[in-house]
PDB file of N, CA and C in Angstrom:
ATOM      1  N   UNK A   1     -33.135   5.595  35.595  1.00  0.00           N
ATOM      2  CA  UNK A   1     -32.480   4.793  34.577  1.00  0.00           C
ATOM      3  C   UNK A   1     -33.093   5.121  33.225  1.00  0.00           C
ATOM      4  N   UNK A   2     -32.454   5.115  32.149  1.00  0.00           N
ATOM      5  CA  UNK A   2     -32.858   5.246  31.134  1.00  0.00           C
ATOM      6  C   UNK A   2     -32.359   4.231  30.232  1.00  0.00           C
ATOM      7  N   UNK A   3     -32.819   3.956  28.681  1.00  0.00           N
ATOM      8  CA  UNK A   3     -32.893   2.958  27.930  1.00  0.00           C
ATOM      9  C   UNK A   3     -32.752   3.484  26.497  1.00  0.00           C
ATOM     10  N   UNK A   4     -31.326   3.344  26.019  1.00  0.00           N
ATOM     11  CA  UNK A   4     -31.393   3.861  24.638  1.00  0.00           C
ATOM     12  C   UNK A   4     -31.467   2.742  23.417  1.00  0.00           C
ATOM     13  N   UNK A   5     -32.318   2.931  22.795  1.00  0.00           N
ATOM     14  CA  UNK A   5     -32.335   2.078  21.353  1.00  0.00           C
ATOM     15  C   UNK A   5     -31.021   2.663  19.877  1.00  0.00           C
ATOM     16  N   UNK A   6     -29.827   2.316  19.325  1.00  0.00           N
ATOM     17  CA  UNK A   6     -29.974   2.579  18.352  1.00  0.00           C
ATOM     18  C   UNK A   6     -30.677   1.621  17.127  1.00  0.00           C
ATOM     19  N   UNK A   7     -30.892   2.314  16.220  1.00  0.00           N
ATOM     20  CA  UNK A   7     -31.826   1.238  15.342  1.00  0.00           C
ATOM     21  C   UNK A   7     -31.207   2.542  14.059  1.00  0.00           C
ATOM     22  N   UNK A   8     -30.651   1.238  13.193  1.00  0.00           N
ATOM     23  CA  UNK A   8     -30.019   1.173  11.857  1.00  0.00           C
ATOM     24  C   UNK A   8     -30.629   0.830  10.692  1.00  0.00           C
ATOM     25  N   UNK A   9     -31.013   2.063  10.048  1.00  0.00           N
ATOM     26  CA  UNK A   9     -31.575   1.460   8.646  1.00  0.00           C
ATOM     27  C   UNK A   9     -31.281   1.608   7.826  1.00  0.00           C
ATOM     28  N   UNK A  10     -31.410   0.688   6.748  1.00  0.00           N
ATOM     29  CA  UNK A  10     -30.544   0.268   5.711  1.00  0.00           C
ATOM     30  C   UNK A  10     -31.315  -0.318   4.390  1.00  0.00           C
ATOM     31  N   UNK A  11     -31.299   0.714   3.454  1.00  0.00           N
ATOM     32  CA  UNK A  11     -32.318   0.326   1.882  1.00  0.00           C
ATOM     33  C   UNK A  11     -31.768   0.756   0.573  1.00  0.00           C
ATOM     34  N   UNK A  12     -32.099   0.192  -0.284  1.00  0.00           N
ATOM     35  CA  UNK A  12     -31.610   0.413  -1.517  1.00  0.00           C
ATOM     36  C   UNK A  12     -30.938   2.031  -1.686  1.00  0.00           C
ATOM     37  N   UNK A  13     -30.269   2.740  -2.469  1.00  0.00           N
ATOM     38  CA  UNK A  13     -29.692   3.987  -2.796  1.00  0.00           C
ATOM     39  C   UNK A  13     -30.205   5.015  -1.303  1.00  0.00           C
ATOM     40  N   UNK A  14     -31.105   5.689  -1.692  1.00  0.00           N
ATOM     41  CA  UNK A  14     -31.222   6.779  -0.831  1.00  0.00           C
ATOM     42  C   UNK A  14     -32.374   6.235   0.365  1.00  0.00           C
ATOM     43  N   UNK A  15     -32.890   5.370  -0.215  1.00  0.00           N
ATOM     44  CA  UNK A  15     -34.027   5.304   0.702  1.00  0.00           C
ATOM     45  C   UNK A  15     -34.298   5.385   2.465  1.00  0.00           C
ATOM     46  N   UNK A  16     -33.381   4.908   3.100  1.00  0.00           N
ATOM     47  CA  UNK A  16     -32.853   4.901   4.090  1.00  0.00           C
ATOM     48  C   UNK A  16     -33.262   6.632   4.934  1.00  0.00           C
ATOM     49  N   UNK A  17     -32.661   7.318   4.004  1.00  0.00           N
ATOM     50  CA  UNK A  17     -32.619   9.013   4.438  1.00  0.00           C
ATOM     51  C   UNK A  17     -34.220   9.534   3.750  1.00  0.00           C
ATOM     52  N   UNK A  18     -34.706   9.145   2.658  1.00  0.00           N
ATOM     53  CA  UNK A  18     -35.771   9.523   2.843  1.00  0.00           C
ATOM     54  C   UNK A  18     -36.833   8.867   3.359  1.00  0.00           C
ATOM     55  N   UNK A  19     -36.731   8.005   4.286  1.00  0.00           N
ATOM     56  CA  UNK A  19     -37.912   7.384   5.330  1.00  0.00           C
ATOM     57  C   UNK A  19     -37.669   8.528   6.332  1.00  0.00           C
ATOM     58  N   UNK A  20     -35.716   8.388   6.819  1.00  0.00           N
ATOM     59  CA  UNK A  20     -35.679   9.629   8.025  1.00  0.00           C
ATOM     60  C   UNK A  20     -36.142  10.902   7.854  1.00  0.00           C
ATOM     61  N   UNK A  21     -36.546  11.064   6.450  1.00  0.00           N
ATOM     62  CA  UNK A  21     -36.978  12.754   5.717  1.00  0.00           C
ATOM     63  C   UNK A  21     -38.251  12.712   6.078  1.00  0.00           C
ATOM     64  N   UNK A  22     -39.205  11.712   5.385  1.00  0.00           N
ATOM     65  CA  UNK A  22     -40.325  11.854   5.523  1.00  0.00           C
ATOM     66  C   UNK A  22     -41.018  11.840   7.307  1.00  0.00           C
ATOM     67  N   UNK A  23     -40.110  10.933   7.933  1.00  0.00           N
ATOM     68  CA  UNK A  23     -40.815  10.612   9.224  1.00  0.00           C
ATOM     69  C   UNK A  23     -40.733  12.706   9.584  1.00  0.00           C
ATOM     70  N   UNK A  24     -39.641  12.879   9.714  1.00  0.00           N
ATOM     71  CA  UNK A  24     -39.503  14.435  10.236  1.00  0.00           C
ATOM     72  C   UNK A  24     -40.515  15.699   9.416  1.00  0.00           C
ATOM     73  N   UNK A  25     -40.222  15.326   8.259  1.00  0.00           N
ATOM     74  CA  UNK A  25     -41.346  16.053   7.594  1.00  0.00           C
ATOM     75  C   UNK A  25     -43.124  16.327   7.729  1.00  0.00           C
ATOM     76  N   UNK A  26     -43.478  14.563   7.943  1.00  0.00           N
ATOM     77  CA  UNK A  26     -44.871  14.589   8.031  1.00  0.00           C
ATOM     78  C   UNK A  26     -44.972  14.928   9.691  1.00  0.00           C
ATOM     79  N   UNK A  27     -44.224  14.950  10.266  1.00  0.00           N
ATOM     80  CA  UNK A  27     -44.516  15.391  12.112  1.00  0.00           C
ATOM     81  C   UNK A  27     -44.603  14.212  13.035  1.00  0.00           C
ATOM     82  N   UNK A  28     -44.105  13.196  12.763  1.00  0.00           N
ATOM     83  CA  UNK A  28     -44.183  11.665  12.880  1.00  0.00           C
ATOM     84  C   UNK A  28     -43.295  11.627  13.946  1.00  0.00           C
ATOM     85  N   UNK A  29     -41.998  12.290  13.604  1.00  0.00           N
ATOM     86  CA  UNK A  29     -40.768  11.844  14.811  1.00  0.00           C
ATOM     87  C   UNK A  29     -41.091  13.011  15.914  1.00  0.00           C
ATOM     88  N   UNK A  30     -41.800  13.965  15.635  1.00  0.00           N
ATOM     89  CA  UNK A  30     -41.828  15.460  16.364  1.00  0.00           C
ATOM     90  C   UNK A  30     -42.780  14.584  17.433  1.00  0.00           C
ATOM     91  N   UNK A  31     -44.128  13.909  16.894  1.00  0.00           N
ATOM     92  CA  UNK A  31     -45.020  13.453  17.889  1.00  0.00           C
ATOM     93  C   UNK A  31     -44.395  12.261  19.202  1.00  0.00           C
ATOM     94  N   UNK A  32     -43.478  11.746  18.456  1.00  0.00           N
ATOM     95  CA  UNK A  32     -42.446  10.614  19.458  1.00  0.00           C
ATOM     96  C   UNK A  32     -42.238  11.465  20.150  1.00  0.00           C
ATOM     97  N   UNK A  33     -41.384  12.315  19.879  1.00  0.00           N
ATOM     98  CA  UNK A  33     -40.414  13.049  20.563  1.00  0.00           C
ATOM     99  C   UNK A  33     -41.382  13.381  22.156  1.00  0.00           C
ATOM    100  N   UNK A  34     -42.420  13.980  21.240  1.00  0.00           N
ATOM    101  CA  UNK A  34     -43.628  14.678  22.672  1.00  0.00           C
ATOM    102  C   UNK A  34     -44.372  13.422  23.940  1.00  0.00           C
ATOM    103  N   UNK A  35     -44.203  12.213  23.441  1.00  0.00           N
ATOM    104  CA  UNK A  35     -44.609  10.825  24.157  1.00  0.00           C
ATOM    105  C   UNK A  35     -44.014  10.539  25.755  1.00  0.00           C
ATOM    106  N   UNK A  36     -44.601  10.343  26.252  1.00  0.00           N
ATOM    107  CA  UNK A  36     -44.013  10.423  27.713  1.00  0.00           C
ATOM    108  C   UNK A  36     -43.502   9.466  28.004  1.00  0.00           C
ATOM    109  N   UNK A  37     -42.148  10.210  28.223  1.00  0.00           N
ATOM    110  CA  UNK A  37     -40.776   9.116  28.793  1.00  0.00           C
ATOM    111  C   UNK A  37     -40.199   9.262  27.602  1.00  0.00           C
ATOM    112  N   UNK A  38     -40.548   9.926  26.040  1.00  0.00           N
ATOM    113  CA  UNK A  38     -39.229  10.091  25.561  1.00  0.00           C
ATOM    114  C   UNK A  38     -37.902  10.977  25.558  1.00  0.00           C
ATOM    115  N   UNK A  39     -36.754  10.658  25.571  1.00  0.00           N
ATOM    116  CA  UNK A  39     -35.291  11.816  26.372  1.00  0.00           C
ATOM    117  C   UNK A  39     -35.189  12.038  24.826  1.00  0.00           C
ATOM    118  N   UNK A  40     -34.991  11.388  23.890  1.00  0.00           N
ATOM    119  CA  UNK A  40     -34.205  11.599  22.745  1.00  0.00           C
ATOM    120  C   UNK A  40     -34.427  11.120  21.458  1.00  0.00           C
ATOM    121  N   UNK A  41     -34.959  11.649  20.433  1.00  0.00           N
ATOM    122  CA  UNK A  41     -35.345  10.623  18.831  1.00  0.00           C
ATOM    123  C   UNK A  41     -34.487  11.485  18.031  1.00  0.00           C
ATOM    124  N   UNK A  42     -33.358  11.298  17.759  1.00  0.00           N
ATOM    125  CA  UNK A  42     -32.274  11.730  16.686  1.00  0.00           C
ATOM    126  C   UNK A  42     -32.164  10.782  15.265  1.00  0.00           C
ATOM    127  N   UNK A  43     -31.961  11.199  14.146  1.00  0.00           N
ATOM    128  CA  UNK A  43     -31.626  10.678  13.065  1.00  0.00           C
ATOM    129  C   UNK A  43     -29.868  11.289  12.732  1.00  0.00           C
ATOM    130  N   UNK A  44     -29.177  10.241  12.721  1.00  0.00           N
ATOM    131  CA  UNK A  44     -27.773  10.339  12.353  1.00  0.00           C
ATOM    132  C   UNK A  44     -27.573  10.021  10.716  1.00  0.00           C
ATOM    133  N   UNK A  45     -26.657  10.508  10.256  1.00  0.00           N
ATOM    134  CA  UNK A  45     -26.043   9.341   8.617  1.00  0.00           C
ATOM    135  C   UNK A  45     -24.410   9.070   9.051  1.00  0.00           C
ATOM    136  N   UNK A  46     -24.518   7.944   9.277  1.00  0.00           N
ATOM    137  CA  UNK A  46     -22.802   7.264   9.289  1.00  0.00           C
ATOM    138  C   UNK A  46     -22.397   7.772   7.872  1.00  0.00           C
ATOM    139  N   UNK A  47     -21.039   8.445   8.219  1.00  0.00           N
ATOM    140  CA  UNK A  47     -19.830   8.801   7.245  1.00  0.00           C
ATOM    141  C   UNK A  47     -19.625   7.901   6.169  1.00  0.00           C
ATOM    142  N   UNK A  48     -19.422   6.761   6.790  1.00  0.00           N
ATOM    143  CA  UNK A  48     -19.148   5.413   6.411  1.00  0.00           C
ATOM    144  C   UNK A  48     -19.667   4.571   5.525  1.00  0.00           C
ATOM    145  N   UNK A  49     -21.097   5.051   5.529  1.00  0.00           N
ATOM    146  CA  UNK A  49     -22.053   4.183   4.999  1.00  0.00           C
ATOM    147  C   UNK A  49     -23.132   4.788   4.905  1.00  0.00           C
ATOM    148  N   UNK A  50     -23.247   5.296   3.599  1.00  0.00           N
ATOM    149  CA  UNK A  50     -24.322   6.411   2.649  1.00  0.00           C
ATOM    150  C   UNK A  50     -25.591   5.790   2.989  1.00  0.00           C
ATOM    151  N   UNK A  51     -26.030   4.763   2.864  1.00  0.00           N
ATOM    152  CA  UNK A  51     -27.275   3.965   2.785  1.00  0.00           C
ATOM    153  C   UNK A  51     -27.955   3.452   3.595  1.00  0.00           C
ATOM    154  N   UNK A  52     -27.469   3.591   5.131  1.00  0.00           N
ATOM    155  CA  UNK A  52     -27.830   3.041   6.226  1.00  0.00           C
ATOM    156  C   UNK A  52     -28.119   4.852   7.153  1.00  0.00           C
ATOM    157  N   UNK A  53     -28.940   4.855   8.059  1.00  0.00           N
ATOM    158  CA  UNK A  53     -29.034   5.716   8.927  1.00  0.00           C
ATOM    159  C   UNK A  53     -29.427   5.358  10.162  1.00  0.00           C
ATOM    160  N   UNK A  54     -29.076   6.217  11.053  1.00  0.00           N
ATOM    161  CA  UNK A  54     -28.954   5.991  12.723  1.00  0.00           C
ATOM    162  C   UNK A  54     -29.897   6.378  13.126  1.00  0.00           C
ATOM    163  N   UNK A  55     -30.831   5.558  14.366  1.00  0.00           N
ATOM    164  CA  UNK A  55     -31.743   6.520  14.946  1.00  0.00           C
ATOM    165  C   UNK A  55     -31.197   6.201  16.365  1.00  0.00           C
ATOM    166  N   UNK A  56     -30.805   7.321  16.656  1.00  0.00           N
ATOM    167  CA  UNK A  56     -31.099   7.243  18.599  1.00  0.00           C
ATOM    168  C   UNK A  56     -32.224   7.156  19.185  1.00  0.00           C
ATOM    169  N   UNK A  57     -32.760   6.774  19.919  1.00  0.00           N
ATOM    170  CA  UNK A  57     -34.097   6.768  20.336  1.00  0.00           C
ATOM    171  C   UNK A  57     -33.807   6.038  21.850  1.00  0.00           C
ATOM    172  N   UNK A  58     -34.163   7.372  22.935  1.00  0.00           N
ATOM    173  CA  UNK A  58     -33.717   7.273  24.042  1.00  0.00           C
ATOM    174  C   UNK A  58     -34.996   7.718  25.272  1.00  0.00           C
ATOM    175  N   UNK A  59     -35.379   6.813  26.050  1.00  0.00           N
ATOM    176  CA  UNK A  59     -36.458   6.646  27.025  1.00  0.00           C
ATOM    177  C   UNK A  59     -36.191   6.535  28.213  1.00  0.00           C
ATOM    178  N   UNK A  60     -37.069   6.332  29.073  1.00  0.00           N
ATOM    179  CA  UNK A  60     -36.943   6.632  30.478  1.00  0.00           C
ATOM    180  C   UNK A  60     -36.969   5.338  30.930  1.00  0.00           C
ATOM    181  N   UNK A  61     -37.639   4.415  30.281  1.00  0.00           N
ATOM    182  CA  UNK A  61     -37.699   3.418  31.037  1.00  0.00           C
ATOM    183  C   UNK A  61     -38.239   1.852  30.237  1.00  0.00           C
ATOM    184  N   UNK A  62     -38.333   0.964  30.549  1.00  0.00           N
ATOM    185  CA  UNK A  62     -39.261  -0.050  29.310  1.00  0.00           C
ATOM    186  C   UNK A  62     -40.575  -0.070  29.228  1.00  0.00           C
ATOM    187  N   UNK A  63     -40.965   0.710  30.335  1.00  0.00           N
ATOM    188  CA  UNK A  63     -42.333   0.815  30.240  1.00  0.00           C
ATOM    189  C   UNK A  63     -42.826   2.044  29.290  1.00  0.00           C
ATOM    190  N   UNK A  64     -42.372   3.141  29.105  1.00  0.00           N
ATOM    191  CA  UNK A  64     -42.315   3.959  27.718  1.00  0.00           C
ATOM    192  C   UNK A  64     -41.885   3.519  26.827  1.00  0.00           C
ATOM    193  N   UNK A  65     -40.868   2.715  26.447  1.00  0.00           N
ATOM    194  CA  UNK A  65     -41.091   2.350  25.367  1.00  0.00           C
ATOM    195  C   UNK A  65     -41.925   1.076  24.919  1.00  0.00           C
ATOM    196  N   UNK A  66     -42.876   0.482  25.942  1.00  0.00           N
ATOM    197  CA  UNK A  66     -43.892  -0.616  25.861  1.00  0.00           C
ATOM    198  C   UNK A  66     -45.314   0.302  25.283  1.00  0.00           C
ATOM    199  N   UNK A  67     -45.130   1.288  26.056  1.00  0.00           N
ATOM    200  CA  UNK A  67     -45.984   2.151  25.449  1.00  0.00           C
ATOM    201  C   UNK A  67     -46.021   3.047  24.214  1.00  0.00           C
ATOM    202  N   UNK A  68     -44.706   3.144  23.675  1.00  0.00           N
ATOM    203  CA  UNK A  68     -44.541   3.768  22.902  1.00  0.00           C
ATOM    204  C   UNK A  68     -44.895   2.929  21.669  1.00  0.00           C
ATOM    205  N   UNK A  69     -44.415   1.336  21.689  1.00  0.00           N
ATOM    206  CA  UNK A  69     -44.851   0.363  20.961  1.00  0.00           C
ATOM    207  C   UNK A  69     -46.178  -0.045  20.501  1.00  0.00           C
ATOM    208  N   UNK A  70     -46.912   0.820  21.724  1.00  0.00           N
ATOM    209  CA  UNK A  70     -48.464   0.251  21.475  1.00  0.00           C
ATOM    210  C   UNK A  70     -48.899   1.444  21.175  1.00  0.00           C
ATOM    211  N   UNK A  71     -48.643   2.351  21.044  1.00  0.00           N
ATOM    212  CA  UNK A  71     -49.217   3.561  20.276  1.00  0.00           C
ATOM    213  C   UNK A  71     -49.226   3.504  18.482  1.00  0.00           C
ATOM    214  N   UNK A  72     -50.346   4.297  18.395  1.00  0.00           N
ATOM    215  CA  UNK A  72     -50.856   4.415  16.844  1.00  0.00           C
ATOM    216  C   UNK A  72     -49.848   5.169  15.845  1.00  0.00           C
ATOM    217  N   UNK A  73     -48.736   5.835  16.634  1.00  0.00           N
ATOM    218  CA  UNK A  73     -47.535   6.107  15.792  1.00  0.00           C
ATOM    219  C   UNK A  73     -46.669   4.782  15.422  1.00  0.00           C
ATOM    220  N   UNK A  74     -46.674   3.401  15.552  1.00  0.00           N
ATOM    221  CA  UNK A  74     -45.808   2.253  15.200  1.00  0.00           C
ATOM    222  C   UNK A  74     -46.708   1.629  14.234  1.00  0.00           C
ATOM    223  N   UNK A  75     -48.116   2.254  13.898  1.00  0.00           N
ATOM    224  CA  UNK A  75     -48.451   1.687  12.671  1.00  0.00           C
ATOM    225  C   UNK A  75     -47.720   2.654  11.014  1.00  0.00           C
ATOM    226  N   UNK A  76     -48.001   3.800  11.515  1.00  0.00           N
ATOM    227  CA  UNK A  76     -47.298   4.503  10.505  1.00  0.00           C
ATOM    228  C   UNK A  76     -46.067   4.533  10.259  1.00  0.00           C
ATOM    229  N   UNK A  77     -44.961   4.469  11.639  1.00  0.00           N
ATOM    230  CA  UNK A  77     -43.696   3.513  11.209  1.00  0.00           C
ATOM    231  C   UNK A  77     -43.331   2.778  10.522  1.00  0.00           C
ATOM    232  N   UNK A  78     -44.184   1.358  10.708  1.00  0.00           N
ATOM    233  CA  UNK A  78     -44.566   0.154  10.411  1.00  0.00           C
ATOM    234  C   UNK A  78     -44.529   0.357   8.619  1.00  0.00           C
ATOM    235  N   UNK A  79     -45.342   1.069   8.408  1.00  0.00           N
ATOM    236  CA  UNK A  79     -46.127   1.484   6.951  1.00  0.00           C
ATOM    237  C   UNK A  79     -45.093   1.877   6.106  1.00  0.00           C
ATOM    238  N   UNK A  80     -44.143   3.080   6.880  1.00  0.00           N
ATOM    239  CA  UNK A  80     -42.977   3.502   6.083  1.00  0.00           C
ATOM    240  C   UNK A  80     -42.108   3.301   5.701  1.00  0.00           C
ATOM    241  N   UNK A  81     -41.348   2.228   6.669  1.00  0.00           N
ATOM    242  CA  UNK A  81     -40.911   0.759   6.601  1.00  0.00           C
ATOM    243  C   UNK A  81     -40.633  -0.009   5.006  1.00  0.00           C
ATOM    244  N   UNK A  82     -41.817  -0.030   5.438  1.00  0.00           N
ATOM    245  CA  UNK A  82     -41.940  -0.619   4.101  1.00  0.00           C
ATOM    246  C   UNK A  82     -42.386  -0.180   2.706  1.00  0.00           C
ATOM    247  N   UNK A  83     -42.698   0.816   2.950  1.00  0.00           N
ATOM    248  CA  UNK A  83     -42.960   1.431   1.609  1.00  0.00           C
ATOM    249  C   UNK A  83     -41.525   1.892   1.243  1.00  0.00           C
ATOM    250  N   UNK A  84     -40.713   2.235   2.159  1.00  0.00           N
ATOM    251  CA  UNK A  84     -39.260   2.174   1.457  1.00  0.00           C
ATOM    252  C   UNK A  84     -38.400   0.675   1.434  1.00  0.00           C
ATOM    253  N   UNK A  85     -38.834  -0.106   1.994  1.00  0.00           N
ATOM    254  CA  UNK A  85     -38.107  -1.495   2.128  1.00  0.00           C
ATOM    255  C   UNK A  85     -37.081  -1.395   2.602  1.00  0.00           C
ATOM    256  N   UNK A  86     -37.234  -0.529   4.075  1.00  0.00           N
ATOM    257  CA  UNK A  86     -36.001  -0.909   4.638  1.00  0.00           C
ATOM    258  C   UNK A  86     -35.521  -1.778   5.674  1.00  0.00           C
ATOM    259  N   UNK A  87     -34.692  -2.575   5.930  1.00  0.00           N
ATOM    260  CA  UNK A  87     -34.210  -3.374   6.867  1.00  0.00           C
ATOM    261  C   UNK A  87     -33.459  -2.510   7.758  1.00  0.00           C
ATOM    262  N   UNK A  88     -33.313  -3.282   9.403  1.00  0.00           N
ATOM    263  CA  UNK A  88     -32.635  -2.792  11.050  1.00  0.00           C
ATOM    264  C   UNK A  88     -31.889  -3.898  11.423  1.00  0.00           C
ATOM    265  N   UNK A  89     -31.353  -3.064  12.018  1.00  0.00           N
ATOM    266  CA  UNK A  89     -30.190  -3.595  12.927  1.00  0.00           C
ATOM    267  C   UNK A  89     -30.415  -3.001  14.760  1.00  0.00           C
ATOM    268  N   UNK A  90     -30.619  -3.430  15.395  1.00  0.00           N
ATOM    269  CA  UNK A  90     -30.862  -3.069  16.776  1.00  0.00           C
ATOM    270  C   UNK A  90     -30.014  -2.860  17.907  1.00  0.00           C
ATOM    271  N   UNK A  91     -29.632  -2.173  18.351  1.00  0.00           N
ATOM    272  CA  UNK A  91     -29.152  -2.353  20.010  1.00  0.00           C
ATOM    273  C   UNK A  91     -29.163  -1.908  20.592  1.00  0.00           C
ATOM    274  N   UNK A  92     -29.525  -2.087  22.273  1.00  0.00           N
ATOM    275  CA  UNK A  92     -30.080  -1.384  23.172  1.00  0.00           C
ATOM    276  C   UNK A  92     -29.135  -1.267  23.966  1.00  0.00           C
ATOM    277  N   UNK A  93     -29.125  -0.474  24.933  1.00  0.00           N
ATOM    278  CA  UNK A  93     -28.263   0.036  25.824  1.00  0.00           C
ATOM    279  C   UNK A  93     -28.565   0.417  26.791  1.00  0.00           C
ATOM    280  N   UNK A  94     -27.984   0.319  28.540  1.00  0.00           N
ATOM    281  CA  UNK A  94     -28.554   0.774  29.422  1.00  0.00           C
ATOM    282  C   UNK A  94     -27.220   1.420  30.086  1.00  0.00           C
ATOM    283  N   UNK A  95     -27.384   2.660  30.631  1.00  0.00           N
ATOM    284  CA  UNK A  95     -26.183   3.219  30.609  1.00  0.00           C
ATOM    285  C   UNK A  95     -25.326   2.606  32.050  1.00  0.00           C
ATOM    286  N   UNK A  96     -24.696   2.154  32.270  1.00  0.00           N
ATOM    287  CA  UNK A  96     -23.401   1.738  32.720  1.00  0.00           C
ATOM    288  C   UNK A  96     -22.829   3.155  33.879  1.00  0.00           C
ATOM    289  N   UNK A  97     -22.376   2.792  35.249  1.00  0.00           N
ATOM    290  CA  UNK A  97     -22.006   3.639  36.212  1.00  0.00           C
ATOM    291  C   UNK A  97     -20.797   4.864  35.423  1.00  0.00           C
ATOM    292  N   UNK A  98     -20.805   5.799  35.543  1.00  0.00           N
ATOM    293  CA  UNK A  98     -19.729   6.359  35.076  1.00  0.00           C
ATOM    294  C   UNK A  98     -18.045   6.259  35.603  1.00  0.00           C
ATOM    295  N   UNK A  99     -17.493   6.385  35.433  1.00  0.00           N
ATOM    296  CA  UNK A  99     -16.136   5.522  36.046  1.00  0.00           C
ATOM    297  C   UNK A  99     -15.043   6.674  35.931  1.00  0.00           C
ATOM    298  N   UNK A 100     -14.568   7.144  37.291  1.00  0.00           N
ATOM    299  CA  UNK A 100     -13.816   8.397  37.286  1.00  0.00           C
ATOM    300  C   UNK A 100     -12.738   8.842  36.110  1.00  0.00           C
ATOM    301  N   UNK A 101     -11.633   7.262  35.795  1.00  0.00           N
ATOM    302  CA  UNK A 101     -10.948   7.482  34.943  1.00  0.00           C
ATOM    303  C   UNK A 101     -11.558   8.027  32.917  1.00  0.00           C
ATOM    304  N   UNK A 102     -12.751   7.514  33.075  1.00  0.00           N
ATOM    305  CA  UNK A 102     -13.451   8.099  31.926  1.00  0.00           C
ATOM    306  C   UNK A 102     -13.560   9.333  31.707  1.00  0.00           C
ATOM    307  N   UNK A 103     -13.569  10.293  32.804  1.00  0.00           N
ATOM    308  CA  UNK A 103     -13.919  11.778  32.707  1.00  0.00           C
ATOM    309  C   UNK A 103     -12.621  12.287  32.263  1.00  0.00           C
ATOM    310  N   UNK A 104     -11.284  11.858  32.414  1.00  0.00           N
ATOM    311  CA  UNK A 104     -10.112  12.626  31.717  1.00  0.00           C
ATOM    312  C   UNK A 104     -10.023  12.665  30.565  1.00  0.00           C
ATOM    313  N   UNK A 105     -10.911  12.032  29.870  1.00  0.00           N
ATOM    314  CA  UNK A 105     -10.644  11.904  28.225  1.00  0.00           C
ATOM    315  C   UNK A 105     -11.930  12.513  27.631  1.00  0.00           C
ATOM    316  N   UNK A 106     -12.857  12.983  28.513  1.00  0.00           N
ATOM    317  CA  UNK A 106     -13.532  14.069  27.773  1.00  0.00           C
ATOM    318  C   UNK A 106     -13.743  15.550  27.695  1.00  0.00           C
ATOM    319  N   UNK A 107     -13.960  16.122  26.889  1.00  0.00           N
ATOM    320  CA  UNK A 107     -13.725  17.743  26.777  1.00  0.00           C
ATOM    321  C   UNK A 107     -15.111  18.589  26.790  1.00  0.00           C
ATOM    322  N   UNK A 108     -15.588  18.627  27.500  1.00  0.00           N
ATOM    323  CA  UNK A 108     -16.835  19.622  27.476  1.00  0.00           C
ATOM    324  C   UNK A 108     -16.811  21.119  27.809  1.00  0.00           C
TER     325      UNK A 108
END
């Protein structure tokens, strides 16, 4: 089973994209990425909405991300946060049986 977080952030003009800049830049999201039990740490920008950005952030289980919580990378999160002042939006997801009629409507 796995456990996906998206988490939405949302700050004055650009700020939003340069928290997602800096986290990738300083090696911050690269070190998540390497954390055991993480599947997935993506940064998206909705079309829609210049000022807000997407993070996927996808685990194996709640116990990686309990751990991932208590690691010394959620202080520097924490830090960046706020040095850009940005506010989230949360929701988690646990993926759901796949359902035969679903597979006709996708194209891979």
């Amino acid at each position: 089973m796995s456990i996906t977080v998206n988490i939405y952030y949302t700050g004055k003009d650009n700020s939003a994209v340069e928290f997602a800049r800096e986290m990738e830049q300083s090696g911050t999201a690269e070190l998540i990425r390497k954390e055991k039990g993480n599947r997935r740490y993506e940064y998206f920008l909705p079309m829609q909405d210049p000022r807000t950005v997407l993070l996927i952030d996808s685990w194996e289980d709640q116990a990686s991300i309990d751990a991932h919580h208590a690691s010394p990378m959620m202080k520097t999160i924490a830090q960046l946060r706020e040095k850009y002042d940005l506010h989230m939006r949360v929701e988690k997801y646990v993926p759901a049986p796949e359902e035969k009629q679903d597979r006709e409507f996708i194209r891979e």
